[in-house]
Every structure is written in structure tokens, then in C-alpha cells.
PDB file of N, CA and C in Angstrom:
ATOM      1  N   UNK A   1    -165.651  -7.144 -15.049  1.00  0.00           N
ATOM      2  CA  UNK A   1    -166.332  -6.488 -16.151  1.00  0.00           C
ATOM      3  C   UNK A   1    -166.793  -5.089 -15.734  1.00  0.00           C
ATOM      4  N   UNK A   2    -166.996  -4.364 -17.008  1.00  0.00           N
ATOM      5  CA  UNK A   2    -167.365  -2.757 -16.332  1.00  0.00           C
ATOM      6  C   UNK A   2    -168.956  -3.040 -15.960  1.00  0.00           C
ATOM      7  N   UNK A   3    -169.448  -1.910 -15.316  1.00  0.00           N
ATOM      8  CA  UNK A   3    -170.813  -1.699 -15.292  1.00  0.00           C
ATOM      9  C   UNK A   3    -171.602  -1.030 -16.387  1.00  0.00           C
ATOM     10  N   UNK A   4    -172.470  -1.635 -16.728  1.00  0.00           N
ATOM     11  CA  UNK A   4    -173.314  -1.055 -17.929  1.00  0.00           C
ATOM     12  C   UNK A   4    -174.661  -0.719 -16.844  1.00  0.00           C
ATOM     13  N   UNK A   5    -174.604   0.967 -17.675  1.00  0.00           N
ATOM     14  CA  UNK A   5    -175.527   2.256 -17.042  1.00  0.00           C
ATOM     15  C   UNK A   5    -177.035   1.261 -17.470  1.00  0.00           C
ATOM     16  N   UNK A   6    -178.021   1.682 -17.222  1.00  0.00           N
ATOM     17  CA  UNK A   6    -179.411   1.377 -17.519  1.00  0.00           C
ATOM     18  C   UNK A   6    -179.687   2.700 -18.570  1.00  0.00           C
ATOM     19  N   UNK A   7    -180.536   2.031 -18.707  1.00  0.00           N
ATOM     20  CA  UNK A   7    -180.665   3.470 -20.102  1.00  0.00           C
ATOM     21  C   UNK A   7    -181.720   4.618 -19.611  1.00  0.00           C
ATOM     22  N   UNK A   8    -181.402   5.756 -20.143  1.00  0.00           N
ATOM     23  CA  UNK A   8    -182.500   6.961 -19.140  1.00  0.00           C
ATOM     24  C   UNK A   8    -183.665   7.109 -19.476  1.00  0.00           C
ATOM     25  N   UNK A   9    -184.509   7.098 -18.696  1.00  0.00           N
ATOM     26  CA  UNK A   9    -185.842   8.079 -18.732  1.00  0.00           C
ATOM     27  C   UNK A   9    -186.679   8.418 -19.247  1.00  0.00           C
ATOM     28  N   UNK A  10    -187.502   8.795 -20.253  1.00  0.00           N
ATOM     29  CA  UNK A  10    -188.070   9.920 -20.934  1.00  0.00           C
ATOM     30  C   UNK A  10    -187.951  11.235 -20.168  1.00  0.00           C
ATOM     31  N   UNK A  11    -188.401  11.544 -18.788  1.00  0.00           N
ATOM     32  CA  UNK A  11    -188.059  12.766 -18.344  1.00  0.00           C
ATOM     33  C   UNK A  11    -187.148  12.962 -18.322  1.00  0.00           C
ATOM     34  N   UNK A  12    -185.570  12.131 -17.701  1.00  0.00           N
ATOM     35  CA  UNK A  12    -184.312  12.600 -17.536  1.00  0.00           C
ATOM     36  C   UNK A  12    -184.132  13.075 -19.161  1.00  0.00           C
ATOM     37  N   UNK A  13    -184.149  12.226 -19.851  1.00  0.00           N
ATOM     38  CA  UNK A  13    -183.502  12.451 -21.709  1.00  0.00           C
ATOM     39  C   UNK A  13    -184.320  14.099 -21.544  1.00  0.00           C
ATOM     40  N   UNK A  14    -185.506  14.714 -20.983  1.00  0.00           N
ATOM     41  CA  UNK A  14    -186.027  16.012 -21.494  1.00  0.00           C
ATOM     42  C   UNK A  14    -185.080  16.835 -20.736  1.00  0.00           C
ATOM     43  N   UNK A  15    -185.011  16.291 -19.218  1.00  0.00           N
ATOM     44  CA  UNK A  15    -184.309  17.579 -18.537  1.00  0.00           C
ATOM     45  C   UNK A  15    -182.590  17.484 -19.201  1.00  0.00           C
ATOM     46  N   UNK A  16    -182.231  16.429 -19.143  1.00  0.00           N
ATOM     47  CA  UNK A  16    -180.497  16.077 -20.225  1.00  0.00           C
ATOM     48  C   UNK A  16    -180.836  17.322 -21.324  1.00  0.00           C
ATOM     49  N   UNK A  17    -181.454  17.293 -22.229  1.00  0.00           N
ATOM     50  CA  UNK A  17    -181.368  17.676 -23.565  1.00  0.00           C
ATOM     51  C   UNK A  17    -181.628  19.857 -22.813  1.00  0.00           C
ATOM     52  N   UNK A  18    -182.213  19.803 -22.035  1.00  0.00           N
ATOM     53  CA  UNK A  18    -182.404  21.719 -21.599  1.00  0.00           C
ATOM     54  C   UNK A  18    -181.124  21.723 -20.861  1.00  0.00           C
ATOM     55  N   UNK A  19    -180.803  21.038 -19.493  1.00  0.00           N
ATOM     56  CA  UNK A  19    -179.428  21.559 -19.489  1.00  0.00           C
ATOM     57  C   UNK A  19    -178.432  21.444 -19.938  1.00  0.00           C
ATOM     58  N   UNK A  20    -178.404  20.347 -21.156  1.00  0.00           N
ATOM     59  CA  UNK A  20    -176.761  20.576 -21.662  1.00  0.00           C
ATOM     60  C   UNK A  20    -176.934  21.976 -22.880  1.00  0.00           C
ATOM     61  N   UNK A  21    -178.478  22.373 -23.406  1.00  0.00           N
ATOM     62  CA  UNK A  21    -178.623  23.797 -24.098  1.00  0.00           C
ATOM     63  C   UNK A  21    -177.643  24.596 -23.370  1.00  0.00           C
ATOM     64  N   UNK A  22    -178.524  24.364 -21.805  1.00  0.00           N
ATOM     65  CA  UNK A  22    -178.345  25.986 -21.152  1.00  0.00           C
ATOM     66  C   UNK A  22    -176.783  26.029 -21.245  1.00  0.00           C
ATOM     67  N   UNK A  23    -175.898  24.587 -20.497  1.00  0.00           N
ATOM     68  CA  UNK A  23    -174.876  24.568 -20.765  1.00  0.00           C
ATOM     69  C   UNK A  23    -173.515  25.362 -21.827  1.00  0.00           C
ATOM     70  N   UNK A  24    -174.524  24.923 -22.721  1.00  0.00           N
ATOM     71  CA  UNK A  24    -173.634  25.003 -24.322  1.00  0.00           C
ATOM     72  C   UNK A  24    -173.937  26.526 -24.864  1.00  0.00           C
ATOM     73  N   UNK A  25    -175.180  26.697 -24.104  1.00  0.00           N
ATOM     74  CA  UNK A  25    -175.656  28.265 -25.046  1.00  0.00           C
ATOM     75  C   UNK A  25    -176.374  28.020 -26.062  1.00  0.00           C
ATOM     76  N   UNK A  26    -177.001  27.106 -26.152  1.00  0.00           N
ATOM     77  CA  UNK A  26    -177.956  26.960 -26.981  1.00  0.00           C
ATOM     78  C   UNK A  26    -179.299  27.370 -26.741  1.00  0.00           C
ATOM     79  N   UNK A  27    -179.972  28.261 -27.939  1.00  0.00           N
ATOM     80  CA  UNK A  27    -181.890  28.490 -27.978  1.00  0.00           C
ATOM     81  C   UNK A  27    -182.564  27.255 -28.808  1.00  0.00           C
ATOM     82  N   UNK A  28    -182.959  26.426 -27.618  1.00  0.00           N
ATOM     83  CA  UNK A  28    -184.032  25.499 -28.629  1.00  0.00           C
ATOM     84  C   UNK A  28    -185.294  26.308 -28.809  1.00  0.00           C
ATOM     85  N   UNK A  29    -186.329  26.355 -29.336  1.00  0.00           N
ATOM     86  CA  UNK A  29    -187.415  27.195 -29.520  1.00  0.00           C
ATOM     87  C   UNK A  29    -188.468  26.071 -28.784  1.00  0.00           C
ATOM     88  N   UNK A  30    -189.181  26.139 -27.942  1.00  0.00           N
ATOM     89  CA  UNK A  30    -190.156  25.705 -27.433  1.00  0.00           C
ATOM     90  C   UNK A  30    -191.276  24.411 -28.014  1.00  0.00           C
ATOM     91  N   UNK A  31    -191.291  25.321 -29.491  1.00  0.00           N
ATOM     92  CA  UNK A  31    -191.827  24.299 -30.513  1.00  0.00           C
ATOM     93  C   UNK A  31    -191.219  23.082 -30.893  1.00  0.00           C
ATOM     94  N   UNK A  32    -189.716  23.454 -30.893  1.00  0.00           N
ATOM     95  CA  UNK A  32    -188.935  21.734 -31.199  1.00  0.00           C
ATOM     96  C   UNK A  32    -188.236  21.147 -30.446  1.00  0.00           C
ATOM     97  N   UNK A  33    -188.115  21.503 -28.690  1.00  0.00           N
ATOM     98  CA  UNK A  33    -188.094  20.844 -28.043  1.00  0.00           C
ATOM     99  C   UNK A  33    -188.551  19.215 -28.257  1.00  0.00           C
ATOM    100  N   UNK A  34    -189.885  18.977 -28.341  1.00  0.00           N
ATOM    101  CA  UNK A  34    -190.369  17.550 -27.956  1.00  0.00           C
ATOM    102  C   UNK A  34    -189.476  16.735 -29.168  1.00  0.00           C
ATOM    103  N   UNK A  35    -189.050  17.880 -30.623  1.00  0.00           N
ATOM    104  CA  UNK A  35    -188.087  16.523 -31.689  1.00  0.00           C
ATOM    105  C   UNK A  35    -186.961  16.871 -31.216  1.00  0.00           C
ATOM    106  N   UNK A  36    -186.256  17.995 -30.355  1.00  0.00           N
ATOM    107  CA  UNK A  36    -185.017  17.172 -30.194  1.00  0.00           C
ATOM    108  C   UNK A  36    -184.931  16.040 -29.004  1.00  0.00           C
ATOM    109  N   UNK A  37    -185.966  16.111 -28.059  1.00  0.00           N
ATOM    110  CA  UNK A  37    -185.729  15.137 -27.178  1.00  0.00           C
ATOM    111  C   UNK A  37    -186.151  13.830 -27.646  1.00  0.00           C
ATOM    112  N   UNK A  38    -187.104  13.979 -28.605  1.00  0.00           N
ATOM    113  CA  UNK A  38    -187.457  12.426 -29.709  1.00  0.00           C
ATOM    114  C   UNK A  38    -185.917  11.685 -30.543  1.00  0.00           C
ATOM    115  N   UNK A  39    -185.343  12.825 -30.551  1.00  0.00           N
ATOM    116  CA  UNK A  39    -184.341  12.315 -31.554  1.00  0.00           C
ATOM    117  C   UNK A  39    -183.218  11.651 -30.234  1.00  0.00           C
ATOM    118  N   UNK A  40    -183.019  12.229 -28.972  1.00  0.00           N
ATOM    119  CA  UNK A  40    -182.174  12.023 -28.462  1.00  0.00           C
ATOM    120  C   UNK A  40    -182.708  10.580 -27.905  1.00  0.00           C
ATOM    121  N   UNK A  41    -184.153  10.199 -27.757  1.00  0.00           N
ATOM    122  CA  UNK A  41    -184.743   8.789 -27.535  1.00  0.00           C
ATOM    123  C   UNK A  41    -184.154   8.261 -27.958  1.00  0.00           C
ATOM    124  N   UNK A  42    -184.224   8.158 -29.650  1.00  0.00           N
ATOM    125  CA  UNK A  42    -183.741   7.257 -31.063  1.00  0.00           C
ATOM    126  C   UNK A  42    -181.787   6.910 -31.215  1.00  0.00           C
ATOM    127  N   UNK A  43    -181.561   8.012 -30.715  1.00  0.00           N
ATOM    128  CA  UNK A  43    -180.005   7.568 -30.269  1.00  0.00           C
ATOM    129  C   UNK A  43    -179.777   6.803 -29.220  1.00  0.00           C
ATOM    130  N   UNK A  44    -180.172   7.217 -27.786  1.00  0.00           N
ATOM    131  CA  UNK A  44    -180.133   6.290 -26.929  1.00  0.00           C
ATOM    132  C   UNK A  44    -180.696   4.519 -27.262  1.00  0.00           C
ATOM    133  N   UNK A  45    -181.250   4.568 -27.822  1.00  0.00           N
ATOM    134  CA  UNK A  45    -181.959   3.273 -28.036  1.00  0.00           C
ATOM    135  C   UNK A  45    -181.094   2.628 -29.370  1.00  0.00           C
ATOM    136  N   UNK A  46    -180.538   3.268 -30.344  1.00  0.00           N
ATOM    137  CA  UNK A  46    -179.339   2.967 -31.427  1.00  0.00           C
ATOM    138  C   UNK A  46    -178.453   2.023 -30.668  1.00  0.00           C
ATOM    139  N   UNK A  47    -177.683   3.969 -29.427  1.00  0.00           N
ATOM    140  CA  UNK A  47    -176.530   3.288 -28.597  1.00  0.00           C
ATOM    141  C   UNK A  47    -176.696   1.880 -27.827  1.00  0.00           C
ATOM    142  N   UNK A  48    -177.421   1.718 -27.314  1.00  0.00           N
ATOM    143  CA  UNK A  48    -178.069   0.955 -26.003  1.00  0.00           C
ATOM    144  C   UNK A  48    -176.995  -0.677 -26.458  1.00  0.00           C
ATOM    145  N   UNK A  49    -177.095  -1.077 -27.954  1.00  0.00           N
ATOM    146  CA  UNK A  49    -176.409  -2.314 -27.640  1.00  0.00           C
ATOM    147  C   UNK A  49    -174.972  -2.374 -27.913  1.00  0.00           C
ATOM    148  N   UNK A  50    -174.481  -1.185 -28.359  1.00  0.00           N
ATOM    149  CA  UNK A  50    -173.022  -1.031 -28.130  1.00  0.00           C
ATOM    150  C   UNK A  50    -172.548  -1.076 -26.836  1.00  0.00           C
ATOM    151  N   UNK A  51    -173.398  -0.095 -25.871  1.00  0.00           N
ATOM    152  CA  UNK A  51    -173.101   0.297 -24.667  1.00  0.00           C
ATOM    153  C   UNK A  51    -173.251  -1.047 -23.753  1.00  0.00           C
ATOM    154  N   UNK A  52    -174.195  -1.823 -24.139  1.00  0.00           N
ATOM    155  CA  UNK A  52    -174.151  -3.155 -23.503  1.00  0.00           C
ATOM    156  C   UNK A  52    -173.136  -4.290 -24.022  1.00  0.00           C
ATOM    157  N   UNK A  53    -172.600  -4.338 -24.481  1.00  0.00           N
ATOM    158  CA  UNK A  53    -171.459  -5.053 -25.039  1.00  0.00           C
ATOM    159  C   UNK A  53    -170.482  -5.112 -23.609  1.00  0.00           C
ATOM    160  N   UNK A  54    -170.289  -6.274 -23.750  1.00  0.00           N
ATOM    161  CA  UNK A  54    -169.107  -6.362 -22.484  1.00  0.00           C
ATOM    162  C   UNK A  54    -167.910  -6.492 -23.105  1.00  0.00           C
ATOM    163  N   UNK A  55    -167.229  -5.732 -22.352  1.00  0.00           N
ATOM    164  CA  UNK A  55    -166.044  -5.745 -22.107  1.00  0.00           C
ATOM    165  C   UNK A  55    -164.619  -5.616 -21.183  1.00  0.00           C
ATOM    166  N   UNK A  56    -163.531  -6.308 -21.379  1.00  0.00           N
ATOM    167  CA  UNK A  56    -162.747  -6.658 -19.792  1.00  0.00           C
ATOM    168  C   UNK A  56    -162.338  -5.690 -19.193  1.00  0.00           C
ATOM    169  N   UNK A  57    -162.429  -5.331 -17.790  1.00  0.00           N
ATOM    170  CA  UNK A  57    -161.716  -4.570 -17.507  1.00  0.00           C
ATOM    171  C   UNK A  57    -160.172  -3.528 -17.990  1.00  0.00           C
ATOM    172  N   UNK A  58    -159.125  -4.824 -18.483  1.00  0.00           N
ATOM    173  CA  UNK A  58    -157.938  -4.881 -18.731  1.00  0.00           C
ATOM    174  C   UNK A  58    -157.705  -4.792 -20.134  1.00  0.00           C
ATOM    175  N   UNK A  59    -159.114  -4.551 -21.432  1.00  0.00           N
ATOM    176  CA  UNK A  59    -158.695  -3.936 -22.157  1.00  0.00           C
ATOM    177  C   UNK A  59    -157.770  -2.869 -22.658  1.00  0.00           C
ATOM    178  N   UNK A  60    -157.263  -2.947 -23.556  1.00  0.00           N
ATOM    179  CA  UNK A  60    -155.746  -2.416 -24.090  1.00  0.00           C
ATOM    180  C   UNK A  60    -156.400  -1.636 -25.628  1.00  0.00           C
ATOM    181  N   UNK A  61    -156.675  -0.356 -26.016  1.00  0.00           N
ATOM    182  CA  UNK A  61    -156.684   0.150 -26.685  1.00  0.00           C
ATOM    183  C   UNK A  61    -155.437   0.084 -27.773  1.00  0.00           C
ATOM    184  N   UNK A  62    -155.995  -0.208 -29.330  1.00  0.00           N
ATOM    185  CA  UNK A  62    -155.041  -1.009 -30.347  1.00  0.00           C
ATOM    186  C   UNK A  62    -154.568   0.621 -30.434  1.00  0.00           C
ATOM    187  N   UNK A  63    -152.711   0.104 -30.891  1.00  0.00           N
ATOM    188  CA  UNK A  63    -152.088   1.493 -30.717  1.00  0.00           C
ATOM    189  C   UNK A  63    -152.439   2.642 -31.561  1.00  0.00           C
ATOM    190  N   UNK A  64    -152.716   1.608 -33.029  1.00  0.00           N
ATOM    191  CA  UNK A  64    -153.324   3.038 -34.427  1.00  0.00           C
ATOM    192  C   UNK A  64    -154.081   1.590 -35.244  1.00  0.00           C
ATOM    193  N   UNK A  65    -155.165   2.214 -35.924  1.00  0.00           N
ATOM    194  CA  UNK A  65    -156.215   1.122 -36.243  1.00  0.00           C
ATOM    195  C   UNK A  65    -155.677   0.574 -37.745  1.00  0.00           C
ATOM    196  N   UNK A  66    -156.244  -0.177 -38.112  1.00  0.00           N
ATOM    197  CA  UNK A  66    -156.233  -0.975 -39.622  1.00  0.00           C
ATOM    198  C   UNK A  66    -157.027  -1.297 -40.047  1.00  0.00           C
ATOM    199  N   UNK A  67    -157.680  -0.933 -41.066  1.00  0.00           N
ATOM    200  CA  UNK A  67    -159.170  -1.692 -41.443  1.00  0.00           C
ATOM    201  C   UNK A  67    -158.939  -3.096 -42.215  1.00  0.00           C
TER     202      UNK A  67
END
């Protein structure tokens, strides 16, 4: 089975969210810093039980989907 990450931080999610800015070239303004790193909480915690879902190593991606 793969390894499932632990979920991050509150500090890592603050320092994550300034360097992927600086990264990207983005100006967050000082003031909305604390909601974008609130919002990036609320995703991580969304993701968290997808990301925990197991699955086999030897999964095979379906060739084109079908609903």
C-alpha cells in the first residue's frame, strides 16, 4: 500500500501558503494572509479523507472515464 502523508501544521500550512506566493509571484496583502491560510486549513481537512483512502500499489489508471 502507498504511504499516506500526515496532514500539516498550522505553521507549515502559513509558511506553504508565503512560499508558494513568493514562488508564483504572488502579493498577498498582509491583512489577508491569516484567510488565505484559513482557507488552505479548510481544504486540507476536505482533502484529508480522500488522501487517506487506500489504495494498491499496482493500481492501473482506467484508460478514458465513463460516468
Amino acid at each position: 500500500m502507498s504511504q499516506v502523508n500526515p496532514p500539516i501544521s498550522s505553521p507549515d500550512i502559513s509558511a506553504y501558503v508565503q512560499h508558494t506566493a513568493l514562488l508564483l509571484g504572488l502579493s498577498i496583502p498582509p491583512e489577508q494572509m491569516a484567510s488565505v491560510v484559513e482557507n488552505f486549513k479548510q481544504v486540507q481537512a476536505i482533502a484529508q479523507p480522500v488522501l487517506e483512502f487506500p489504495l494498491p500499489d499496482d493500481l492501473e489508471a482506467a484508460p478514458r472515464f465513463e460516468p
